[in-house]
N, C-alpha and C. Protein backbone atom coordinates (compact mmCIF):
# COMPACT_ATOMS: atom_id res chain seq x y z
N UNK A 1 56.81 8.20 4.22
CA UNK A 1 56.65 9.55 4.73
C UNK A 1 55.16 9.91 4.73
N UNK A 2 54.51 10.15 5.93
CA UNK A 2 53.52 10.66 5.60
C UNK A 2 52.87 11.77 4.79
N UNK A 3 51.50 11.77 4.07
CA UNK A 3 51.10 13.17 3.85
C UNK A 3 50.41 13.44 4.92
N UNK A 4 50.74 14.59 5.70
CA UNK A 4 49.90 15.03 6.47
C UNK A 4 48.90 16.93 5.64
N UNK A 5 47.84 17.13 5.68
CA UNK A 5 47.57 18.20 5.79
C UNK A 5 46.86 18.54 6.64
N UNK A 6 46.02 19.78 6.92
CA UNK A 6 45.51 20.80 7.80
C UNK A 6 43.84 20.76 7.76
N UNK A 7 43.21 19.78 8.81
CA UNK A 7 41.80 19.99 8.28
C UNK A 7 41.33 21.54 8.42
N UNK A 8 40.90 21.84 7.12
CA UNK A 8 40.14 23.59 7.16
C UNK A 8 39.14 23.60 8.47
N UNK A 9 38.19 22.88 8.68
CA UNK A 9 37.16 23.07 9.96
C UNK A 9 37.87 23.20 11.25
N UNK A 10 37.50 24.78 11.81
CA UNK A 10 38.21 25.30 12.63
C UNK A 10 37.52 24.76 13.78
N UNK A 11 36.82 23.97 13.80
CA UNK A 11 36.48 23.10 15.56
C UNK A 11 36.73 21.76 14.65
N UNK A 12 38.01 21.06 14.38
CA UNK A 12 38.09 20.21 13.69
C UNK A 12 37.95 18.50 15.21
N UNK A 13 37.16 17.99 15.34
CA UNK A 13 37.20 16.59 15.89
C UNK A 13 38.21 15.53 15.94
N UNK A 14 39.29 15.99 15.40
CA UNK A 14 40.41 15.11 14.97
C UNK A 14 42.07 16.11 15.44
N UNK A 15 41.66 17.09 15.95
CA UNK A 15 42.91 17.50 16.34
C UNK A 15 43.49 18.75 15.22
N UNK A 16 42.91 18.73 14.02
CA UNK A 16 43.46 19.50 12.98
C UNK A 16 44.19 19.23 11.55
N UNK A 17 44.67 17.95 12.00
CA UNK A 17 45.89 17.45 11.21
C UNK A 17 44.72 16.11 10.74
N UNK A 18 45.51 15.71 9.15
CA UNK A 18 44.59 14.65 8.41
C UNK A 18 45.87 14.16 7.89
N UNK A 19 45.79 12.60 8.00
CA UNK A 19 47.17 12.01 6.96
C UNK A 19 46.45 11.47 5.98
N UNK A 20 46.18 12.08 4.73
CA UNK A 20 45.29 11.49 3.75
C UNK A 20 46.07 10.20 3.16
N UNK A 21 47.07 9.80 3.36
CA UNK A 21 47.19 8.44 2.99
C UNK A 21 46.48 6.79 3.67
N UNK A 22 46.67 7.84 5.33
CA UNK A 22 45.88 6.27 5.66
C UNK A 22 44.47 7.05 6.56
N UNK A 23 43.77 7.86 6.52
CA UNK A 23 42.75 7.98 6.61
C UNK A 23 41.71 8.47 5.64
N UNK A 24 40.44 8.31 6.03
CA UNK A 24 39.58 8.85 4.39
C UNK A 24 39.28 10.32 5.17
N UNK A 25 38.67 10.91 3.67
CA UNK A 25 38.74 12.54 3.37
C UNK A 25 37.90 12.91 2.99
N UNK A 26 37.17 14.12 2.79
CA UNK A 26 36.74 14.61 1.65
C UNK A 26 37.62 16.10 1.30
N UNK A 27 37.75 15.96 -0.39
CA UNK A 27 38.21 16.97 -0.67
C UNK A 27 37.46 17.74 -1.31
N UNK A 28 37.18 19.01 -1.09
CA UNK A 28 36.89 20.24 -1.55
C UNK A 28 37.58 21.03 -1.80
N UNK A 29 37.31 21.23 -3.67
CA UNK A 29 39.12 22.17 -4.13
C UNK A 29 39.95 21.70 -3.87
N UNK A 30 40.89 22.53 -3.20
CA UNK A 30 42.37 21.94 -2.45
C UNK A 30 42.38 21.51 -1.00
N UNK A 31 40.76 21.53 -0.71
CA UNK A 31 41.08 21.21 0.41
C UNK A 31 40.78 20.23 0.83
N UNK A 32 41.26 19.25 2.26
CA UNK A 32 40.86 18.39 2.79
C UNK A 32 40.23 18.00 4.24
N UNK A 33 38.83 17.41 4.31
CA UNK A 33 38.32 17.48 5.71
C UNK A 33 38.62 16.21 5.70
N UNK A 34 38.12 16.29 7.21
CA UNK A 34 38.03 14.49 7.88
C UNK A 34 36.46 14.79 7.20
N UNK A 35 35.71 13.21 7.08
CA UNK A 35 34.42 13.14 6.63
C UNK A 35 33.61 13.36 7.42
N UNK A 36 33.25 13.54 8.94
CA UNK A 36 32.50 13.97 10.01
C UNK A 36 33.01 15.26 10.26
N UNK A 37 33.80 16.18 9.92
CA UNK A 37 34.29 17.58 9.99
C UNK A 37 33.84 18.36 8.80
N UNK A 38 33.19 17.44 8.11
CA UNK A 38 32.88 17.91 6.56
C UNK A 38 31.24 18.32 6.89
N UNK A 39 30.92 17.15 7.33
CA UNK A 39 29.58 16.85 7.86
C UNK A 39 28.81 17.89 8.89
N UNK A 40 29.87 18.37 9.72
CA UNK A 40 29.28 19.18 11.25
C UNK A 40 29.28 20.36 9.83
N UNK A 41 30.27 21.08 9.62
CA UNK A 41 30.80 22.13 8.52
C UNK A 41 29.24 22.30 7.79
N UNK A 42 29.05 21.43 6.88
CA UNK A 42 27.89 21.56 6.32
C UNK A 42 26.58 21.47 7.26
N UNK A 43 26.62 20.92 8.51
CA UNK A 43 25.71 21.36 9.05
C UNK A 43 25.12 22.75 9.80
N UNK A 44 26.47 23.22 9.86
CA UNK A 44 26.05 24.81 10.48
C UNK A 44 25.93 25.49 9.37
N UNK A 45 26.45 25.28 8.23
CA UNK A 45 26.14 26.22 7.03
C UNK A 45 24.98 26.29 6.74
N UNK A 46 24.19 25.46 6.75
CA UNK A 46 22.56 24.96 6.61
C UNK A 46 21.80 25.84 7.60
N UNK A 47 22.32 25.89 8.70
CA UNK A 47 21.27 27.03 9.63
C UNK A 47 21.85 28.55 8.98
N UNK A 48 20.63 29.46 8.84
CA UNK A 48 20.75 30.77 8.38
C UNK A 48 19.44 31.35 9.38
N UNK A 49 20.02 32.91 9.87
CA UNK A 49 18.92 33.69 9.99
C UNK A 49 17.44 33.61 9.91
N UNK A 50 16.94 33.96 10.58
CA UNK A 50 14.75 34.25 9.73
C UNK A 50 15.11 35.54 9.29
N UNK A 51 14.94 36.22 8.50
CA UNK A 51 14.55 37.77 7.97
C UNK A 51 13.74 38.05 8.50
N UNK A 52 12.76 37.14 9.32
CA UNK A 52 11.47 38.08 9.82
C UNK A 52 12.38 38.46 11.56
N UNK A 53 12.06 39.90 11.52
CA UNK A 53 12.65 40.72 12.84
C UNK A 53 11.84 39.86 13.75
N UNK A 54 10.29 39.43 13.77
CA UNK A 54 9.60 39.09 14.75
C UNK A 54 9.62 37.23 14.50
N UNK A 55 10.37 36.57 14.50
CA UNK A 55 10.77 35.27 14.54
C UNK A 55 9.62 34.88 15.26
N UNK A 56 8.99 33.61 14.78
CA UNK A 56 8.27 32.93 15.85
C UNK A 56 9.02 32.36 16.57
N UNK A 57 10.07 31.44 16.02
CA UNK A 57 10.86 30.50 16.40
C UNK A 57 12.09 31.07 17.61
N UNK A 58 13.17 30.25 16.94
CA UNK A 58 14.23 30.91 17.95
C UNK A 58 15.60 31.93 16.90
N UNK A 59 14.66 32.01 15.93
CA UNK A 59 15.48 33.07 15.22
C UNK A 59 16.10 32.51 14.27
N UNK A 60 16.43 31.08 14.06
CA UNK A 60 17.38 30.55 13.18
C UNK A 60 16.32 29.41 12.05
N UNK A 61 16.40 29.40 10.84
CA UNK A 61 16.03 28.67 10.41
C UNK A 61 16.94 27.50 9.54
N UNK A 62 16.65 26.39 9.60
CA UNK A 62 17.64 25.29 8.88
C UNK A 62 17.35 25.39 7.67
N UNK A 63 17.85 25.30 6.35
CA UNK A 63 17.64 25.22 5.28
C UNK A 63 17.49 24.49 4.70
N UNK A 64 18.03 23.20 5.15
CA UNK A 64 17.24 21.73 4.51
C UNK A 64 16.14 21.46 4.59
N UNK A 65 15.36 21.92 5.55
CA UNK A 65 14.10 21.60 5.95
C UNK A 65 12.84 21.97 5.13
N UNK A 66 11.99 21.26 5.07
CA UNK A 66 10.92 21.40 4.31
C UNK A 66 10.17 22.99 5.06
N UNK A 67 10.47 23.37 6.06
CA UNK A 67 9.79 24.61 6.59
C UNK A 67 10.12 25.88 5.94
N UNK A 68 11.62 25.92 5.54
CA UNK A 68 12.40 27.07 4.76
C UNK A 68 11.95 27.26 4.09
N UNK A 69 12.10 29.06 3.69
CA UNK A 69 11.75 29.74 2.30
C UNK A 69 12.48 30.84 1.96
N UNK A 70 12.68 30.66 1.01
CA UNK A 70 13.67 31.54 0.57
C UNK A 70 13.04 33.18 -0.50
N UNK A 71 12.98 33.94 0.17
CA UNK A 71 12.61 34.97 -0.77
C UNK A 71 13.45 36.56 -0.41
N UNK A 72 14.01 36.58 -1.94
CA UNK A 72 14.38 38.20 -1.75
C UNK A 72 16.19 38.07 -1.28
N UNK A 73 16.45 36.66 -1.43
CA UNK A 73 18.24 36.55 -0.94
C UNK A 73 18.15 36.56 0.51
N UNK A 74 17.04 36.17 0.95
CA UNK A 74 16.64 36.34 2.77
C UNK A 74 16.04 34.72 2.98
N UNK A 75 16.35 34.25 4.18
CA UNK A 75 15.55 33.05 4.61
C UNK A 75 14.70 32.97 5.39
N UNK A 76 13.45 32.33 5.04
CA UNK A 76 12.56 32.77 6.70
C UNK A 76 11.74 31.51 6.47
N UNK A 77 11.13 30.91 8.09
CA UNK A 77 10.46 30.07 8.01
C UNK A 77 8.80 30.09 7.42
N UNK A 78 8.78 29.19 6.95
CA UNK A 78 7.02 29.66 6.21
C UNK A 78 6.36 30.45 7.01
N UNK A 79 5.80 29.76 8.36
CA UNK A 79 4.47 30.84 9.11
C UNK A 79 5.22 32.08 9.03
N UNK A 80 7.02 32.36 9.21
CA UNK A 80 6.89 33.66 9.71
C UNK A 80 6.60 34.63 8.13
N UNK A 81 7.53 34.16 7.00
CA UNK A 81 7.44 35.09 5.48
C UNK A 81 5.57 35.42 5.58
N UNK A 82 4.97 34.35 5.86
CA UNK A 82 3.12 34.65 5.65
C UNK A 82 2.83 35.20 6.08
N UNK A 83 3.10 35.85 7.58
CA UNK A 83 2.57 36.75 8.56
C UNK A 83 3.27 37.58 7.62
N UNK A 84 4.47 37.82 7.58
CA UNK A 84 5.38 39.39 7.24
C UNK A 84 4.74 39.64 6.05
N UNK A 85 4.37 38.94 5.03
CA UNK A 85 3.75 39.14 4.01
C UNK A 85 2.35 39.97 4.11
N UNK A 86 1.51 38.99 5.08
CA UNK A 86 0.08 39.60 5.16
C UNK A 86 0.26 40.72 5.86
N UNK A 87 1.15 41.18 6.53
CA UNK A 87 1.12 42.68 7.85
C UNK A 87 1.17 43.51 6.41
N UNK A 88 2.23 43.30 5.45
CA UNK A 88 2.69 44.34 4.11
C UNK A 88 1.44 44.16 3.44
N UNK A 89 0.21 43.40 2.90
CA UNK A 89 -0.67 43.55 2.16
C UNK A 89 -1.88 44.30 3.29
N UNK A 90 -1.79 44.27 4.63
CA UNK A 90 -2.92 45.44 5.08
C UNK A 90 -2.70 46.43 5.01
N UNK A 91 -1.37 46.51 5.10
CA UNK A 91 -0.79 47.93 4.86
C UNK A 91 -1.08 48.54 3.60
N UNK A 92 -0.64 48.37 2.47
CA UNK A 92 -0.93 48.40 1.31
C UNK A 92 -2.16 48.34 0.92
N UNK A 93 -3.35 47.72 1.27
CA UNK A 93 -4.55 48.11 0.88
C UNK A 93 -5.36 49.13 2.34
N UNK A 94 -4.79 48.91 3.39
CA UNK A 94 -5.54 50.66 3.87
C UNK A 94 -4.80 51.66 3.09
N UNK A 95 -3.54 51.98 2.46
CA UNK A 95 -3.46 53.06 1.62
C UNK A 95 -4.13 53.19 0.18
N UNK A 96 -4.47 52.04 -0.28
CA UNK A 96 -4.73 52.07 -1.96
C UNK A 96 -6.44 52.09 -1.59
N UNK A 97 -7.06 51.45 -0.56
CA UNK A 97 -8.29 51.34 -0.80
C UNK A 97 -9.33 52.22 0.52
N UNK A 98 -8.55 52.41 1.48
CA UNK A 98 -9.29 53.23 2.73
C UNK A 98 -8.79 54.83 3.12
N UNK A 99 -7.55 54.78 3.44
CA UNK A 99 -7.33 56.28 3.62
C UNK A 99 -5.66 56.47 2.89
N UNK A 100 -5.35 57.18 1.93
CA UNK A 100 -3.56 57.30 2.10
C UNK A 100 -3.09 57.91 2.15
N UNK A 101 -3.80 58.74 3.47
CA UNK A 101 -3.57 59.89 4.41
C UNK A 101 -3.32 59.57 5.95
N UNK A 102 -3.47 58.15 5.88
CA UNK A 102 -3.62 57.53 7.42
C UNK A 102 -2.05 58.30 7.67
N UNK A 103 -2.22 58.06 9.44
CA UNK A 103 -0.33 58.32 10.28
C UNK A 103 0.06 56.79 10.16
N UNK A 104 0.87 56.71 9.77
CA UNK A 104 1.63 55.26 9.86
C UNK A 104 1.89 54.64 10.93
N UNK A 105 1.97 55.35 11.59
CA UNK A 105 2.51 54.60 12.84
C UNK A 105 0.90 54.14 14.18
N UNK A 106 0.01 55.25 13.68
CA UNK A 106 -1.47 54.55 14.92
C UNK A 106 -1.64 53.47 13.32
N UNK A 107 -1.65 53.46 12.35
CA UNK A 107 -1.86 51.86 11.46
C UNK A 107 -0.91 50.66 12.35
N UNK A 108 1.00 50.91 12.12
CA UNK A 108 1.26 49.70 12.52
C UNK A 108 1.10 49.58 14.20
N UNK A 109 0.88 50.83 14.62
CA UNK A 109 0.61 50.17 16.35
C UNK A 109 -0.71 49.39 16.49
N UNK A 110 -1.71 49.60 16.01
CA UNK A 110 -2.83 48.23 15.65
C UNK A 110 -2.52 46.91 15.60
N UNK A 111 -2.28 47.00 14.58
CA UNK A 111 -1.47 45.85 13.40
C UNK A 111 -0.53 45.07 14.75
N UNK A 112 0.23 45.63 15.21
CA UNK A 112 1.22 45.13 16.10
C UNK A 112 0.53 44.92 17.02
N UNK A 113 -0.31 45.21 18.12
CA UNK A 113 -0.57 45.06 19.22
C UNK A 113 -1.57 43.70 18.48
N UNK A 114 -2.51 44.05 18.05
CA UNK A 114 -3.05 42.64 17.88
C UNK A 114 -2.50 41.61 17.12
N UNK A 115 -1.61 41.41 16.18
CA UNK A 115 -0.72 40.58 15.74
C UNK A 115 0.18 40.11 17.00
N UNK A 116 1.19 40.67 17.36
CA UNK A 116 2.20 39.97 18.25
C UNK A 116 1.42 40.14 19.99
N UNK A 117 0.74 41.46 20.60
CA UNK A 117 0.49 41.10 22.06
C UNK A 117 -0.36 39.91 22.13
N UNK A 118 -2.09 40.16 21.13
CA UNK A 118 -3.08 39.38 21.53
C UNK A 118 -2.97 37.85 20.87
N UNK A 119 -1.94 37.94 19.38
CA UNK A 119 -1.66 37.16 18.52
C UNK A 119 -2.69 36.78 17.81
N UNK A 120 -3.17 37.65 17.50
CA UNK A 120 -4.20 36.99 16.10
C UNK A 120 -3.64 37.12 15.28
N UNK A 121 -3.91 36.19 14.31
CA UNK A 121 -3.42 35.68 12.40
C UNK A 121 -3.69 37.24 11.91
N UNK A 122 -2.02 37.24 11.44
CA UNK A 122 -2.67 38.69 10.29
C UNK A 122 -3.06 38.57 9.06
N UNK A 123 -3.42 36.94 8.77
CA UNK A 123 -4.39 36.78 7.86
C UNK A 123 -5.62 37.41 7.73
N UNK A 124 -6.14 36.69 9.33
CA UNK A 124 -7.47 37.29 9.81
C UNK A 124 -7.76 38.38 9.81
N UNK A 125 -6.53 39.56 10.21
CA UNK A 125 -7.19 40.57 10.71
C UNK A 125 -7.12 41.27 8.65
N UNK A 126 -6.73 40.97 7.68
CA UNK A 126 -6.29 41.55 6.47
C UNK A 126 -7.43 40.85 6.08
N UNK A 127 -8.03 39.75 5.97
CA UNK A 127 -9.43 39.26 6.02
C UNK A 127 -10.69 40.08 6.34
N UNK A 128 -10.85 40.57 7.56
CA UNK A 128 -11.73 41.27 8.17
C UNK A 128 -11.51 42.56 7.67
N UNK A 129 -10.42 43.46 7.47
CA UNK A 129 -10.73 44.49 6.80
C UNK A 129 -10.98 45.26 5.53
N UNK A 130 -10.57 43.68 4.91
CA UNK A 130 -11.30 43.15 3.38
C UNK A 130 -13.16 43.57 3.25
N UNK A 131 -13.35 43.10 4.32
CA UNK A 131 -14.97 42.69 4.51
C UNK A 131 -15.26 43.82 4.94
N UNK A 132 -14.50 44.80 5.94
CA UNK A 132 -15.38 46.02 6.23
C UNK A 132 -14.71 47.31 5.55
N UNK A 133 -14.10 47.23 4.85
CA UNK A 133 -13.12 48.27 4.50
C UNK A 133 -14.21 49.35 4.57
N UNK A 134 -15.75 49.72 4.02
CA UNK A 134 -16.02 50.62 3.56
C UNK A 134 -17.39 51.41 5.10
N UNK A 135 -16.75 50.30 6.14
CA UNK A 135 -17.02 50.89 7.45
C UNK A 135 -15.88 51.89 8.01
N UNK A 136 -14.59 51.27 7.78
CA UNK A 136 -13.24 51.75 8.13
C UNK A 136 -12.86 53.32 7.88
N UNK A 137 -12.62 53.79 8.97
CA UNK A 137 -12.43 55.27 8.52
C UNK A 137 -11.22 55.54 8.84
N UNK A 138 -10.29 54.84 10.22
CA UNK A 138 -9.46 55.23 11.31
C UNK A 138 -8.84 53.81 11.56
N UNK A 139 -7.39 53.67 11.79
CA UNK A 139 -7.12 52.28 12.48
C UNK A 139 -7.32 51.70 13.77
N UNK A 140 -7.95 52.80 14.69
CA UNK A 140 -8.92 52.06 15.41
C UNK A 140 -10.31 51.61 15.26
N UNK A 141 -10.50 51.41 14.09
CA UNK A 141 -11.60 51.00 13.69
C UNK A 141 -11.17 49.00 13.26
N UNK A 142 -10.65 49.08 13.33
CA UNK A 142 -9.53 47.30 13.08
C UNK A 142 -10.42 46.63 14.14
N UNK A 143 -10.09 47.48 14.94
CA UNK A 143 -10.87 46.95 16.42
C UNK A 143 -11.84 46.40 16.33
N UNK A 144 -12.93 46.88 15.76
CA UNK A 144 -14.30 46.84 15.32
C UNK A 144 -14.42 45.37 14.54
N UNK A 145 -13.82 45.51 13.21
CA UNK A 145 -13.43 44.64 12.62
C UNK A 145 -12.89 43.35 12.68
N UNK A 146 -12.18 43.07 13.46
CA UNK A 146 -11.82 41.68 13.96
C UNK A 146 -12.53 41.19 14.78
N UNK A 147 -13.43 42.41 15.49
CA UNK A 147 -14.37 41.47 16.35
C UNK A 147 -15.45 40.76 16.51
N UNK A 148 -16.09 40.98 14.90
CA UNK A 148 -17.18 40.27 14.04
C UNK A 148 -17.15 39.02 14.37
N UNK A 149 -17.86 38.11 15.11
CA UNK A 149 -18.41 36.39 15.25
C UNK A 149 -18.61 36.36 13.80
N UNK A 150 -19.61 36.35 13.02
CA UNK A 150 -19.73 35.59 11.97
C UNK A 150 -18.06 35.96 11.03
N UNK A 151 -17.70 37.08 10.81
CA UNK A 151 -16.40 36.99 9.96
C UNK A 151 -15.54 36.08 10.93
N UNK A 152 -14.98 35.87 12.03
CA UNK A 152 -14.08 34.87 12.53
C UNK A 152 -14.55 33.65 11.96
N UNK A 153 -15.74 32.94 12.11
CA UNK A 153 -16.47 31.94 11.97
C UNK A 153 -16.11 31.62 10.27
N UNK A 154 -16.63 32.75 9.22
CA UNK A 154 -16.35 32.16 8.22
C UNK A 154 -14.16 32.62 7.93
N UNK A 155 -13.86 33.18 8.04
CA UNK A 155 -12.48 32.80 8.16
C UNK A 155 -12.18 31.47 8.08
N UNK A 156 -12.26 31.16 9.74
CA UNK A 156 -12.26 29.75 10.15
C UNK A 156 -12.14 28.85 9.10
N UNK A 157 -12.87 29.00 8.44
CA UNK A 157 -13.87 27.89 7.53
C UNK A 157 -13.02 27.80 6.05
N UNK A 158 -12.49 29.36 5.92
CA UNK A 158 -11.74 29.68 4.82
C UNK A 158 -10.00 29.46 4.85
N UNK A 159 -9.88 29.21 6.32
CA UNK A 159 -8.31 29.02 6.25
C UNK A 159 -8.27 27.59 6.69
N UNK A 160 -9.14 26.91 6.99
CA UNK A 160 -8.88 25.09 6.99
C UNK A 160 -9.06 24.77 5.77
N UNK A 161 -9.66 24.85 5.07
CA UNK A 161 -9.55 24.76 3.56
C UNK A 161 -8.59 24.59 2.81
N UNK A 162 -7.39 25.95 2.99
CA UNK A 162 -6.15 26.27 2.98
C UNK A 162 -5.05 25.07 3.04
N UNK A 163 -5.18 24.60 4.34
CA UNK A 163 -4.58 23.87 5.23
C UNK A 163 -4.61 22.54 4.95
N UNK A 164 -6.04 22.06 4.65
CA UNK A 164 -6.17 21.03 3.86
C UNK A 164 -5.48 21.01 2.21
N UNK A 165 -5.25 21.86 2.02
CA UNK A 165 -5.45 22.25 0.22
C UNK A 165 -4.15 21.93 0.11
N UNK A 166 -2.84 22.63 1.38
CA UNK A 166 -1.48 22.64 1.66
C UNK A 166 -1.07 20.81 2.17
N UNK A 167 -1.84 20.31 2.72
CA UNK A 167 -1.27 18.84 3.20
C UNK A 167 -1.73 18.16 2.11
N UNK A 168 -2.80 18.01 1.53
CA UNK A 168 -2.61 17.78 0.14
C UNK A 168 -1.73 17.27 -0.86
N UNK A 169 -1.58 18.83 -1.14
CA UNK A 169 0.05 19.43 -1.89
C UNK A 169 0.87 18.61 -2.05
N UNK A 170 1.44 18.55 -0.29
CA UNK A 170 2.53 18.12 0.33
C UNK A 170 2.44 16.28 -0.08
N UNK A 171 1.57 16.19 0.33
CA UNK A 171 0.87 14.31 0.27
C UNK A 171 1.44 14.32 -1.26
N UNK A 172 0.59 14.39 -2.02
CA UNK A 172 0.66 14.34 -3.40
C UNK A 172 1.91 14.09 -3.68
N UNK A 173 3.33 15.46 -3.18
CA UNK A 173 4.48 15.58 -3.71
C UNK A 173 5.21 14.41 -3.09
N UNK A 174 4.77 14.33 -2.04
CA UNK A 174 5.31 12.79 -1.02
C UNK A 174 5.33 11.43 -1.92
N UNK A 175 4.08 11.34 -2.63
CA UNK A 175 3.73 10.35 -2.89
C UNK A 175 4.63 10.03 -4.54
N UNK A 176 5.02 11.21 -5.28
CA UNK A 176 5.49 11.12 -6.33
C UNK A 176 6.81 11.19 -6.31
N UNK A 177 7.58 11.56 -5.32
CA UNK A 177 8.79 10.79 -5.09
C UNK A 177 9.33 9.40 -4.73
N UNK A 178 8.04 9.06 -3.92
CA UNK A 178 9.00 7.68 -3.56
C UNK A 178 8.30 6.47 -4.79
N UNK A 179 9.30 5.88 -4.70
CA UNK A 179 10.03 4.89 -5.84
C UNK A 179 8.48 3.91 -6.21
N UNK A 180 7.95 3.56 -7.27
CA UNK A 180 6.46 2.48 -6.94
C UNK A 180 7.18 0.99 -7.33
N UNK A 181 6.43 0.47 -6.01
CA UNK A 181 7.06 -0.93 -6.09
C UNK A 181 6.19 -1.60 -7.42
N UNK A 182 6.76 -2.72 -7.66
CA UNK A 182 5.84 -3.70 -8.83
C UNK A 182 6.46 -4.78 -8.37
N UNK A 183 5.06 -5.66 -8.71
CA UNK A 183 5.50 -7.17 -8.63
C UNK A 183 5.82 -7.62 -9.94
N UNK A 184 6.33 -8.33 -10.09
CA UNK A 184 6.78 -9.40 -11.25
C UNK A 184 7.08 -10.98 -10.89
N UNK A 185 5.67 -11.53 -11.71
CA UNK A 185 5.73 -12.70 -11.38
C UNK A 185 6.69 -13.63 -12.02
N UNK A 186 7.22 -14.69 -11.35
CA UNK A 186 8.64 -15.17 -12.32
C UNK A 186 7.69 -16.65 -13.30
N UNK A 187 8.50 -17.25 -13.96
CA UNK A 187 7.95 -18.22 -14.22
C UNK A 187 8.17 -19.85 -13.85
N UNK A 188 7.37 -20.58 -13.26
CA UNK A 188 7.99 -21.37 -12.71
C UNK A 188 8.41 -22.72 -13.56
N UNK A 189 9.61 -23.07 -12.91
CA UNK A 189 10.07 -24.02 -14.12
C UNK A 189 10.72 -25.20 -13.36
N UNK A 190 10.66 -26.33 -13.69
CA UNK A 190 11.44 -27.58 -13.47
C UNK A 190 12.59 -27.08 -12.82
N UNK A 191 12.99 -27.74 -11.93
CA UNK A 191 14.44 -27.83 -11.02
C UNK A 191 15.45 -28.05 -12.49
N UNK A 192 15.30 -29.38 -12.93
CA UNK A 192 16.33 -29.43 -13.45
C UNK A 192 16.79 -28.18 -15.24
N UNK A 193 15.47 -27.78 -15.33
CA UNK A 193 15.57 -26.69 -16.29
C UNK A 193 16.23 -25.92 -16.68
N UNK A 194 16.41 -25.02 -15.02
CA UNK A 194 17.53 -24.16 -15.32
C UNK A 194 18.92 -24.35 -15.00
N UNK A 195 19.29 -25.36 -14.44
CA UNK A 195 20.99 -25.83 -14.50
C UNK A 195 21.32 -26.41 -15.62
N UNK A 196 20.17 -27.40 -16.07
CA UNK A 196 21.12 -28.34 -17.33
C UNK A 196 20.33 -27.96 -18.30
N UNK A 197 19.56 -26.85 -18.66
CA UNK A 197 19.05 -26.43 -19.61
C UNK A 197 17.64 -26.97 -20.41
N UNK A 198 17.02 -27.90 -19.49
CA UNK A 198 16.05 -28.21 -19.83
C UNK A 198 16.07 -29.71 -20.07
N UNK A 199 16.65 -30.41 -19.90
CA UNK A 199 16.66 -31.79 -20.20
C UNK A 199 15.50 -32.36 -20.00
């Protein structure tokens, strides 16, 4: 008599039905997949959301991937959490250190138009108003500020650094996972040595 049960994966590749006696399985709990229904299953579970509203990407990030980050019970791909991060630290220091009386909204219409229309790094531009804060009166004064040649120039200089500092990292961590080969030299011995024990 067969066992038949019900593969749980509702786009199941096999029709639905599993006879776990003469096919293989995986079981989870009580339940049972086919092993490529297990596989797709866990593969869509792995894609989640970006939290960042302004996605670089196409909105979805994989979670296996070395690009993912996880902060706050939210997933987002690295470049995008860094941008969303740096837009929240200009923000936060034009109130603590320039005006925190500014209108919020001529701040993020700045912020936005040159972040997402012209696309400059909101590293850069949280960089540059680092450097002029105590020119800064107004958030059209940003303007001013990002448009400094020598501050782009040393930026530049300050975020390859970065970049290098990050592949690095990465190298390093690369390198201490995988397995180190060794040689071991054997010793060489008479043919008849090792069958009849040395005669």
């Amino acid at each position: 008599m067969p066992n038949i049960r019900k593969c749980p994966y509702k786009n199941c590749l096999h029709g639905g039905s599993l006879d776990i006696d003469k096919e293989e399985f995986v079981k989870i709990g009580s339940r049972y997949y086919h092993p490529d229904c297990f596989e797709e299953k866990r593969k869509q579970s792995a894609k989640k959301k970006c939290g960042y509203k302004k996605c670089k990407h196409d909105g979805i990030v994989n979670t296996d991937s070395d690009d993912c980050v996880e902060e706050n019970g939210k997933y987002y791909h690295r470049d995008c959490l860094r941008e969303k991060n740096a837009i929240a630290e200009i923000i936060d220091f034009w109130y603590r250190e320039i005006d925190e009386d500014v209108v919020f909204n001529q701040l993020r219409r700045v912020i936005d138009q040159l972040v997402y229309q012209r696309g400059m790094d909101a590293s850069y531009i949280l960089f540059a108003i680092k450097k002029k804060a105590k020119f800064l009166n107004y958030p059209s004064g940003i303007y001013y500020a990002v448009g400094d040649k020598r501050l782009k120039a040393d930026w530049r200089i300050l975020h390859e650094a970065e970049i290098l500092k990050e592949v690095k990292a990465k190298s390093n961590k690369s390198a201490k996972m995988e397995p180190a080969f060794q040689y071991a030299e054997t010793k060489k011995t008479q043919w008849g040595s090792d069958i009849f024990g040395g005669i």
